[in-house]
N, C-alpha and C. Protein backbone atom coordinates (compact mmCIF):
# COMPACT_ATOMS: atom_id res chain seq x y z
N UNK A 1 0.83 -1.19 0.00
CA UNK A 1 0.00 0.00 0.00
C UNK A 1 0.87 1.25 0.00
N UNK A 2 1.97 1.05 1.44
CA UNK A 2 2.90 2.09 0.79
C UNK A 2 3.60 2.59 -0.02
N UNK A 3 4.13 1.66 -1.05
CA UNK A 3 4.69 1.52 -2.06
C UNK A 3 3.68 2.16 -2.96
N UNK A 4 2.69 1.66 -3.67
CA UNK A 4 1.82 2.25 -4.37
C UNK A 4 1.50 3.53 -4.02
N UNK A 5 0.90 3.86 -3.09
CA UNK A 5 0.49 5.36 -2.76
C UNK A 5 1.67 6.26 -3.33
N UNK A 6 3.22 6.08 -2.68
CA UNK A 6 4.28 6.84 -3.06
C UNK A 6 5.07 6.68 -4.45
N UNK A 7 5.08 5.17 -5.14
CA UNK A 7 5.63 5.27 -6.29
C UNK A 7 7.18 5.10 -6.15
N UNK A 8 7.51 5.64 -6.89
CA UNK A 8 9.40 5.78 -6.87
C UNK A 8 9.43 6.52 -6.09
N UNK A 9 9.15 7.60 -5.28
CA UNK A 9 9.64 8.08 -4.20
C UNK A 9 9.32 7.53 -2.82
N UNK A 10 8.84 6.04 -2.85
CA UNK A 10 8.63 5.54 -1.31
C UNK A 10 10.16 4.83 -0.99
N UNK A 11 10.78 5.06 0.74
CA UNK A 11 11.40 4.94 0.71
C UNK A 11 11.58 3.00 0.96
N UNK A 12 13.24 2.49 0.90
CA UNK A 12 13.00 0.98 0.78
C UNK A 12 13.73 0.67 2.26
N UNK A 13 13.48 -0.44 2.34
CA UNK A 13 14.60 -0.86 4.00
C UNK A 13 15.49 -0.14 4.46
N UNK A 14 16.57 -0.09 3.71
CA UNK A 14 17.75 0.58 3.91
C UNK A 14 17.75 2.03 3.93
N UNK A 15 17.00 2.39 2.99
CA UNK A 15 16.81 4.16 3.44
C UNK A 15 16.10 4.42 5.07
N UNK A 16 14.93 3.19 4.97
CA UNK A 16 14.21 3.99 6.29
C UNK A 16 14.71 3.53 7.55
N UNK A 17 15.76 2.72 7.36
CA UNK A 17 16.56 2.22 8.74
C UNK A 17 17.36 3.32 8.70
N UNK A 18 18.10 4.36 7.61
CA UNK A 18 19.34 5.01 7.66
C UNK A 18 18.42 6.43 8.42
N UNK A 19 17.22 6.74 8.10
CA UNK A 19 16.67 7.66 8.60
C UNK A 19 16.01 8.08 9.49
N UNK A 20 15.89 6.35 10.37
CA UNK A 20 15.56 5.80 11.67
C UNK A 20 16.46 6.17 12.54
N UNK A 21 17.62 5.68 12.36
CA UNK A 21 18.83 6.02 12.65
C UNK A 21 19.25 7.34 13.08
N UNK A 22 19.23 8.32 12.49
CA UNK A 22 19.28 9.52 12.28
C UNK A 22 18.26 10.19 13.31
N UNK A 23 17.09 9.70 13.32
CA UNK A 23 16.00 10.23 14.44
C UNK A 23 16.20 10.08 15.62
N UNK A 24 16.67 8.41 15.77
CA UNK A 24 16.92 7.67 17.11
C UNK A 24 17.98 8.48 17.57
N UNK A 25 19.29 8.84 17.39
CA UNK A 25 20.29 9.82 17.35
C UNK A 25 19.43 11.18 18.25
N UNK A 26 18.42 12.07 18.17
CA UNK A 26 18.16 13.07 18.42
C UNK A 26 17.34 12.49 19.33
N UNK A 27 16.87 11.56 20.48
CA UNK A 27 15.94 11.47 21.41
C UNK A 27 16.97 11.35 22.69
N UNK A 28 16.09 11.42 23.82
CA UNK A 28 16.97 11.26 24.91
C UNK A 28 17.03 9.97 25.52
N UNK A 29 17.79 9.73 26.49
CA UNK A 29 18.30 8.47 26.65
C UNK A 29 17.90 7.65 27.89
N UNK A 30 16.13 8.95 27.84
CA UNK A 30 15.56 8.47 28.91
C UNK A 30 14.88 7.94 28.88
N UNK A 31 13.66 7.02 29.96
CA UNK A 31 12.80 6.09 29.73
C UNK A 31 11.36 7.25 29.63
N UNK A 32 11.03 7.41 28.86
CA UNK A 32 9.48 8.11 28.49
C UNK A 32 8.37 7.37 29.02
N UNK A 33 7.88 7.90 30.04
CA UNK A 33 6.14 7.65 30.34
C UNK A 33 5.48 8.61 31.28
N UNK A 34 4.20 8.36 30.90
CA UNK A 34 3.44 9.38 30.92
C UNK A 34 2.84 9.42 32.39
N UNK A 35 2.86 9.87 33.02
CA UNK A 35 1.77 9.31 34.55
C UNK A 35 0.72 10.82 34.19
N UNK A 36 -0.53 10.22 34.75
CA UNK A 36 -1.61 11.21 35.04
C UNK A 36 -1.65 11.88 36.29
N UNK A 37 -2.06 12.78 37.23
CA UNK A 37 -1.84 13.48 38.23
C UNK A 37 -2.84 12.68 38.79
N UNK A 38 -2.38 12.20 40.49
CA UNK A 38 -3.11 11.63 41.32
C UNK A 38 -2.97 10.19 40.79
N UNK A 39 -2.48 9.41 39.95
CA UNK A 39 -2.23 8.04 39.87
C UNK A 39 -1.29 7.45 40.40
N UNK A 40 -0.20 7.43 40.38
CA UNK A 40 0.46 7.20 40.87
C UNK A 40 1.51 7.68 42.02
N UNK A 41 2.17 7.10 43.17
CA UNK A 41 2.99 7.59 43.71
C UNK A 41 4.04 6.59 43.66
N UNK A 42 5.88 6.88 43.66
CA UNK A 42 6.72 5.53 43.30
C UNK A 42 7.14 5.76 44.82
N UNK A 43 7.32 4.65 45.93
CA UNK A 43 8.05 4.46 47.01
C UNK A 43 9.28 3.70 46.53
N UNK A 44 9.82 3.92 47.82
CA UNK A 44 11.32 3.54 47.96
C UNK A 44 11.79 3.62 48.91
N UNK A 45 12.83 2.67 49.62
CA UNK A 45 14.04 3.11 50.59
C UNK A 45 15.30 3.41 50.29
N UNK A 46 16.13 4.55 51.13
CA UNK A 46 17.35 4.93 49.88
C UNK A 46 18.38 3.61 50.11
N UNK A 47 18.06 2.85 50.82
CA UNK A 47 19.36 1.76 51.00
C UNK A 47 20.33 1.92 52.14
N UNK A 48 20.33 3.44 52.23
CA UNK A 48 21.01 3.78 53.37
C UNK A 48 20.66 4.32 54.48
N UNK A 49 21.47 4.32 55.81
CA UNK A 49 20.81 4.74 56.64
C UNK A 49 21.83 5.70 57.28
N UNK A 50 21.07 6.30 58.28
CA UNK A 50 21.74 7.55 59.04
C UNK A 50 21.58 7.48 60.40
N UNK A 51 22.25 7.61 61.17
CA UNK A 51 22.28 7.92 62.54
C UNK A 51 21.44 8.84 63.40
N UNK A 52 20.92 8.18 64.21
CA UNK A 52 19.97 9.71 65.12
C UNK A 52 20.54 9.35 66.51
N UNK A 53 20.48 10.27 67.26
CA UNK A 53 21.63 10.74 68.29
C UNK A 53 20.41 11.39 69.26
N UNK A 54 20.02 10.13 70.34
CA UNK A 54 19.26 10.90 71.16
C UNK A 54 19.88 11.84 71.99
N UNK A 55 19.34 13.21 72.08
CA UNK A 55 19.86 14.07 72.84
C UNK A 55 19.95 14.06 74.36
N UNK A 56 19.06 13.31 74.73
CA UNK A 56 19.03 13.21 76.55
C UNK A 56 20.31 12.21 76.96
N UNK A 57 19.62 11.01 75.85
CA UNK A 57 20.82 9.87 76.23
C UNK A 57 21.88 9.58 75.87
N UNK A 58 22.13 10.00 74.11
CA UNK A 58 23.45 10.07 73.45
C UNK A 58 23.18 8.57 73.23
N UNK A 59 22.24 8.01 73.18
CA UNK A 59 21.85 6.65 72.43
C UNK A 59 21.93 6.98 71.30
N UNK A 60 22.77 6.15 70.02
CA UNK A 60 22.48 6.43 68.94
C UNK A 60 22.08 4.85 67.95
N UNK A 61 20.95 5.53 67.10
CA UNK A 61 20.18 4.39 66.78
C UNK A 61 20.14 4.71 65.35
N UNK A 62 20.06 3.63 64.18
CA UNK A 62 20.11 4.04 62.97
C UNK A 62 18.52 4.71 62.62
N UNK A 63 18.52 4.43 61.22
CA UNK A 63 16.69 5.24 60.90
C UNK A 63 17.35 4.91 59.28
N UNK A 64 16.05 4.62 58.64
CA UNK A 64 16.14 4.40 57.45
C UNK A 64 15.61 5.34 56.44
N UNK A 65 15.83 5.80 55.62
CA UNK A 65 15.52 6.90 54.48
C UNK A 65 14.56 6.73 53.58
N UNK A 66 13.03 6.87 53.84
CA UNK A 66 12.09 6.66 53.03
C UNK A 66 11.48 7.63 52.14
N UNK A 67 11.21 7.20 50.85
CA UNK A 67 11.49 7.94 49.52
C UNK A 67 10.10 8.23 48.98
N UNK A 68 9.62 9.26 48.60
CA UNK A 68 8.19 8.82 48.10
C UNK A 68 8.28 10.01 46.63
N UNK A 69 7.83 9.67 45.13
CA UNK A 69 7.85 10.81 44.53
C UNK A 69 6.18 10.38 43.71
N UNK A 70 5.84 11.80 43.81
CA UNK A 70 4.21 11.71 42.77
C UNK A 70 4.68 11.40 41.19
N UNK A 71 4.01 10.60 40.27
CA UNK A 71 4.42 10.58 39.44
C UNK A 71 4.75 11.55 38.25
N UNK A 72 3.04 12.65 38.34
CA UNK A 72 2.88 13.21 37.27
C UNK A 72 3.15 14.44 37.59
N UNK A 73 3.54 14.52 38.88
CA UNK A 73 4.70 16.34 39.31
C UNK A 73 6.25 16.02 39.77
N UNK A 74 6.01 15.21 40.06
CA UNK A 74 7.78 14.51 40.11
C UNK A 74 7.79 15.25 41.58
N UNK A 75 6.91 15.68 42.61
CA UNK A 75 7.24 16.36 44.05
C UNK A 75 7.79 15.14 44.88
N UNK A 76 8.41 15.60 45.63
CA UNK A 76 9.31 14.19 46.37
C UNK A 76 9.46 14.61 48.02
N UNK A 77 9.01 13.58 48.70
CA UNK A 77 9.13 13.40 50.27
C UNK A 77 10.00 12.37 50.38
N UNK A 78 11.23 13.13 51.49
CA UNK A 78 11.76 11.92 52.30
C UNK A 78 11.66 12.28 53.80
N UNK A 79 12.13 11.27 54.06
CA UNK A 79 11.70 11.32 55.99
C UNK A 79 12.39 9.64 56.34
N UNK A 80 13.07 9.92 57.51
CA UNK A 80 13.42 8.94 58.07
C UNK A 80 12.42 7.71 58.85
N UNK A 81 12.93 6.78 59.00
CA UNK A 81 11.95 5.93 60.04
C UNK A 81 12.54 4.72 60.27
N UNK A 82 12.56 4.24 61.56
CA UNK A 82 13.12 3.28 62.39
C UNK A 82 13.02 1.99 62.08
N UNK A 83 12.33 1.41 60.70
CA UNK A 83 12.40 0.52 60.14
C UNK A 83 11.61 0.82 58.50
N UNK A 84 12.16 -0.44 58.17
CA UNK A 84 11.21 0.04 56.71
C UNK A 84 9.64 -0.99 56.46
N UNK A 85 9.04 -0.22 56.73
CA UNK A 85 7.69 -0.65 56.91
C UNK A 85 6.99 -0.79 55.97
N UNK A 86 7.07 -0.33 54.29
CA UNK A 86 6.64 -0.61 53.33
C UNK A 86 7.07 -2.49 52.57
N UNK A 87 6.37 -2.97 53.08
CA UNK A 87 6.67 -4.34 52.46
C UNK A 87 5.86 -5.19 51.19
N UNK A 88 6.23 -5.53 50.76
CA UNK A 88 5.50 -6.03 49.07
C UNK A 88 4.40 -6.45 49.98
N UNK A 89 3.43 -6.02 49.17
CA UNK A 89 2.17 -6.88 49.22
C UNK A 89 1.16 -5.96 50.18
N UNK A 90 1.55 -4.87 50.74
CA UNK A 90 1.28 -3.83 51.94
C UNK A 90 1.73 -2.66 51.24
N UNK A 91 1.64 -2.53 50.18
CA UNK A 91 1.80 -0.91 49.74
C UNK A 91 0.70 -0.06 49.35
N UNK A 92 -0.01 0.10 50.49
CA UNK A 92 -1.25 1.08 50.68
C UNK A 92 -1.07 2.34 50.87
N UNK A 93 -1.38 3.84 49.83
CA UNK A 93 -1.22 5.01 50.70
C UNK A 93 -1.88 5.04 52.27
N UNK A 94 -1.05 5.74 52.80
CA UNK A 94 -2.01 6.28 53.85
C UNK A 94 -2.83 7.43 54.32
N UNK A 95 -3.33 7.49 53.02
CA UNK A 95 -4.18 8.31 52.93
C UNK A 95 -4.78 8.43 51.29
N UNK A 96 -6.16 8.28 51.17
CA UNK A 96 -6.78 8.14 50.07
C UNK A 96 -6.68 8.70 49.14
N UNK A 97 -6.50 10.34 50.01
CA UNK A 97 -5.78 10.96 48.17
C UNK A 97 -5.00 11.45 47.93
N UNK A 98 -4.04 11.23 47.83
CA UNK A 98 -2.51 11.11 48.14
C UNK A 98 -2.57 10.05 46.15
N UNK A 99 -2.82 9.31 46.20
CA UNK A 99 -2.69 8.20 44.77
C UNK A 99 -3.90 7.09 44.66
N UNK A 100 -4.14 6.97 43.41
CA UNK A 100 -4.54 5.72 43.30
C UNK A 100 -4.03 4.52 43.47
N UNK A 101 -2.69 4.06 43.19
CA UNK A 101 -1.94 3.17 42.76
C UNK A 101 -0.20 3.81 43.58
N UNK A 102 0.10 2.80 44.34
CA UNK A 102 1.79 3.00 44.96
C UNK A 102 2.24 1.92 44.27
N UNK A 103 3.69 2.43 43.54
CA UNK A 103 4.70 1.45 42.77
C UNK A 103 6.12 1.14 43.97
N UNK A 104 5.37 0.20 44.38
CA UNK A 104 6.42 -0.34 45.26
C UNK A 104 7.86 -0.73 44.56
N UNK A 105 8.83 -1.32 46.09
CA UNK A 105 10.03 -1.20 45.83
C UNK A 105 10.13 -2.89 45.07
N UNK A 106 9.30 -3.83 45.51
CA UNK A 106 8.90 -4.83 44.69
C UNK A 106 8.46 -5.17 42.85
N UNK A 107 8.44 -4.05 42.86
CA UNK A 107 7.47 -3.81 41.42
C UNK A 107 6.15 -4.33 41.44
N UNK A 108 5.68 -4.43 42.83
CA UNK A 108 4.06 -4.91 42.46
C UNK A 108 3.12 -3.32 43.15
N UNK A 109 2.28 -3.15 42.22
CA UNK A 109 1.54 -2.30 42.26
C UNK A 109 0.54 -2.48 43.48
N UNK A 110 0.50 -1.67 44.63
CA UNK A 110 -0.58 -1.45 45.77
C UNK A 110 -1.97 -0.27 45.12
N UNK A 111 -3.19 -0.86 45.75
CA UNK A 111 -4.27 -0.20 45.43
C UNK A 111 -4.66 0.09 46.62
């Protein structure tokens, strides 16, 4: 069909891979997708942790670095906490509208 419609000027394999090529060249080298506002939120823990230093006692106890970003504004909360309490299968906001959908650190989607 394409061929016919264009005639001698449709292009053949090799042209439209060379001009594929050429396009692919000018995109970025990032992963593209789209989130809608209020669908999603991505959690995370940063892996690392930090020290908290009670002041009365000079007890010092770790705390873990919990990550939260909206999808479709990219706004981002972190905040420490004494364990990591987001576990596959338990990734519920806590609070209803906050997201539809949390992309856990599992890759399984909480509703």
């Amino acid at each position: 069909e394409y061929e016919t419609a264009h005639g001698e000027h449709a292009y053949r394999y090799s042209q439209f891979c060379a001009h594929y090529h050429e396009y692919r060249g000018t995109l970025a080298r990032s992963m593209r997708q789209v989130h809608r506002a209020g669908e999603k939120v991505f959690i995370d823990y940063s892996g690392d942790t930090v020290a908290v230093i009670d002041p009365k006692s000079g007890e010092i106890r770790t705390a873990e670095i919990f990550v939260a970003t909206l999808g479709a504004s990219k706004y981002a909360y972190a905040g420490a906490t004494s364990f990591q309490a987001a576990q596959c299968g338990d990734c519920r906001p806590h609070s209803p509208h906050v997201a539809r959908r949390m992309a856990c650190p599992c890759g399984e989607l909480g509703v």
